[in-house]
N, C-alpha and C. Protein backbone atom coordinates (compact mmCIF):
# COMPACT_ATOMS: atom_id res chain seq x y z
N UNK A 1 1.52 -51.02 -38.50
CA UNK A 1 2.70 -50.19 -38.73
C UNK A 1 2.32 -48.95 -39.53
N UNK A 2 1.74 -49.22 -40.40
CA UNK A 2 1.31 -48.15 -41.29
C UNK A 2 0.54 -46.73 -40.77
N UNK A 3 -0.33 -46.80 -39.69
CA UNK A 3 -0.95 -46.00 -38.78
C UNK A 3 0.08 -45.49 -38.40
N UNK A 4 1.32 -46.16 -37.58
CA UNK A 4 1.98 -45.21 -36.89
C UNK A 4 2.82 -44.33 -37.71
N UNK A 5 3.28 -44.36 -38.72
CA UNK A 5 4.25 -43.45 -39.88
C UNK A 5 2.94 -42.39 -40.44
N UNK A 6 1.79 -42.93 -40.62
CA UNK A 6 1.08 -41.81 -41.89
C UNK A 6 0.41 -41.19 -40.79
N UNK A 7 0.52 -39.68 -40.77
CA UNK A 7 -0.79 -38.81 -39.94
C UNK A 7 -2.19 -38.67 -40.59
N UNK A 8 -1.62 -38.15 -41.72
CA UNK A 8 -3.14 -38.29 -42.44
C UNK A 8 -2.95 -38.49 -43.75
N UNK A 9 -4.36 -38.58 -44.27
CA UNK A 9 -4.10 -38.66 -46.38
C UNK A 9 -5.13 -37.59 -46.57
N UNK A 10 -5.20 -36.85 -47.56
CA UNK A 10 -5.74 -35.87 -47.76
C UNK A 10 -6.33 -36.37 -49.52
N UNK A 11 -7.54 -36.66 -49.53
CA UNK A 11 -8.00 -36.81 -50.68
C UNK A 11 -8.78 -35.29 -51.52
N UNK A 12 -8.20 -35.08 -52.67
CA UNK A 12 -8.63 -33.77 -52.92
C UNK A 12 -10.45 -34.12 -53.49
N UNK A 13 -10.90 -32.70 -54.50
CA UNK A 13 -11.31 -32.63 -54.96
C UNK A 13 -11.48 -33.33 -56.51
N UNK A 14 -12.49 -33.88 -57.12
CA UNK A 14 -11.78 -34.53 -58.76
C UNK A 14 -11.89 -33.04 -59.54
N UNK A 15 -10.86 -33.07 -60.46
CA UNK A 15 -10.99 -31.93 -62.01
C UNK A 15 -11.46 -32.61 -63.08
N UNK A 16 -12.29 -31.82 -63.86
CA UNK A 16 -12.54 -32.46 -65.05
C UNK A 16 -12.69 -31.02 -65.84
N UNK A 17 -11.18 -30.38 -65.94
CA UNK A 17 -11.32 -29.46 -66.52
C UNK A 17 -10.73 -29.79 -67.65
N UNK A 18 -10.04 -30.70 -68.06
CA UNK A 18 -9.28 -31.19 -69.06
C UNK A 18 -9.88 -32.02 -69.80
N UNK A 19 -11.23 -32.44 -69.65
CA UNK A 19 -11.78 -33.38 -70.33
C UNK A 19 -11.75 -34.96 -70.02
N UNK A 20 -10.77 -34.93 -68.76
CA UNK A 20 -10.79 -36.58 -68.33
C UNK A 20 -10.80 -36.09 -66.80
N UNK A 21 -11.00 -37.06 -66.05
CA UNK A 21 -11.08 -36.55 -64.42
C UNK A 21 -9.79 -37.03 -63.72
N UNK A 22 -9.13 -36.05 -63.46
CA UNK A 22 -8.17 -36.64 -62.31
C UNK A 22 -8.60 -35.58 -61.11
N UNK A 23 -7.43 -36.82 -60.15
CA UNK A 23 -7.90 -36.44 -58.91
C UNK A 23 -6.15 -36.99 -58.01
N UNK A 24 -6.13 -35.72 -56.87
CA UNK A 24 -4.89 -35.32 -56.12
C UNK A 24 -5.23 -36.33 -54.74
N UNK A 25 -4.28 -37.06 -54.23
CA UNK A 25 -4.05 -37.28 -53.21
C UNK A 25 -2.92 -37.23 -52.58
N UNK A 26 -2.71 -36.59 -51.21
CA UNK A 26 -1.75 -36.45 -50.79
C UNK A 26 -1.53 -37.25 -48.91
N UNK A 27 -0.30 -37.44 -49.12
CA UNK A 27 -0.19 -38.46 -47.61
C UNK A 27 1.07 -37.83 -46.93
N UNK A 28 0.75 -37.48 -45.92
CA UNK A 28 1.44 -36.59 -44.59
C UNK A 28 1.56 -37.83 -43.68
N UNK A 29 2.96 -37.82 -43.67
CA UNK A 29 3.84 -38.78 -42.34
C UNK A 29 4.02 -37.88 -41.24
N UNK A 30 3.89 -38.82 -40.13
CA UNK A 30 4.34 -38.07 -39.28
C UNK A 30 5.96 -37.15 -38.34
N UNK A 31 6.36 -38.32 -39.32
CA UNK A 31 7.41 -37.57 -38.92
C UNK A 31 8.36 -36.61 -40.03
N UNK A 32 7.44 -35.45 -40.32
CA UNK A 32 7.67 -34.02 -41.34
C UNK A 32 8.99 -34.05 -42.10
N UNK A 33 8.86 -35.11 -42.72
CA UNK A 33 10.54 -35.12 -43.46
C UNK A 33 9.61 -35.11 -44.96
N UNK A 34 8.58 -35.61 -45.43
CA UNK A 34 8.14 -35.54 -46.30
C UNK A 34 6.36 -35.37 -46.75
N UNK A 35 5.45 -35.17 -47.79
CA UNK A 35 4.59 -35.21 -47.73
C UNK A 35 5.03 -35.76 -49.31
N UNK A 36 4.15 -37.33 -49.37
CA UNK A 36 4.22 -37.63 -50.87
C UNK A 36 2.70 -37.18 -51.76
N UNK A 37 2.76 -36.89 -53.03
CA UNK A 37 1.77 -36.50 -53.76
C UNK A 37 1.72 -37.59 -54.87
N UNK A 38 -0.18 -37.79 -54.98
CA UNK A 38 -0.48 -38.75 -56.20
C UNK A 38 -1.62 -38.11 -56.90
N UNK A 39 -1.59 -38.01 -58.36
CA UNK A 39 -2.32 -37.74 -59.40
C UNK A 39 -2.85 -39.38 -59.33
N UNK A 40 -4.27 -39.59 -59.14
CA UNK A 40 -5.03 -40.53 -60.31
C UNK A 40 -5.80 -39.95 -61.50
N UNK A 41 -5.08 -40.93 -62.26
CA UNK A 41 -5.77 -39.78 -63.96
C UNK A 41 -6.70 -41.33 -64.36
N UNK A 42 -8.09 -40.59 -64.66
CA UNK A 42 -9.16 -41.80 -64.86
C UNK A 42 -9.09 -42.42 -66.61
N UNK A 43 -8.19 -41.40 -67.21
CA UNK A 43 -7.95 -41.74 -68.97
C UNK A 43 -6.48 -43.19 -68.24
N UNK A 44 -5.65 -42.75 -67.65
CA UNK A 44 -4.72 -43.65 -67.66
C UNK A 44 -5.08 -45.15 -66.89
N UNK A 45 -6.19 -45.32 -66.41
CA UNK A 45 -6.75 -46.43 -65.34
C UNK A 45 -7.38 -47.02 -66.75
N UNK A 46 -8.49 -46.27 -67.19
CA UNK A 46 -9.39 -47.29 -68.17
C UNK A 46 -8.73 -48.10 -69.15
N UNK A 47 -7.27 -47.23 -69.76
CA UNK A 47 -6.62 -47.98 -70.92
C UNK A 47 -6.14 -49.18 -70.17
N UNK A 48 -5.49 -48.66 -69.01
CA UNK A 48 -4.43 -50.41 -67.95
C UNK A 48 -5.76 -51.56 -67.91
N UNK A 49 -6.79 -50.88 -67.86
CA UNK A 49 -7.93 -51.75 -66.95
C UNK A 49 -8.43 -52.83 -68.54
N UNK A 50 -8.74 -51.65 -69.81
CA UNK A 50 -9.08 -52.39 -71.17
C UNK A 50 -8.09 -53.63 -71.59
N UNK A 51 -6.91 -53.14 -71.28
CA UNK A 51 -5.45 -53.89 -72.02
C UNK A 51 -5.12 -55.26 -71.03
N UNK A 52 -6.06 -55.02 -69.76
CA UNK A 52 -5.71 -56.54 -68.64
C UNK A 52 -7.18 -57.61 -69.26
């Protein structure tokens, strides 16, 4: 199911201009009503990942 709704995902480039690395991904459905956007921020993963 999932194939047929998403056209593509677009994984960006990482930044580490801020001193921690995040990184943009974005996912294009096919049917153009929306394109959703995700920040992974690598400071906010290590604290979830220390605290489990």
């Amino acid at each position: 199911i999932m194939h047929e709704l998403i056209e593509k995902i677009v994984v960006h480039a990482p930044d580490k201009s801020s001193g921690h690395r995040t990184q943009e991904i974005e996912i294009h459905y096919r049917f153009d009503v929306a394109v959703a956007t995700a920040v992974a921020d690598s400071m906010k993963y290590d604290k979830k990942r220390k605290a489990a």
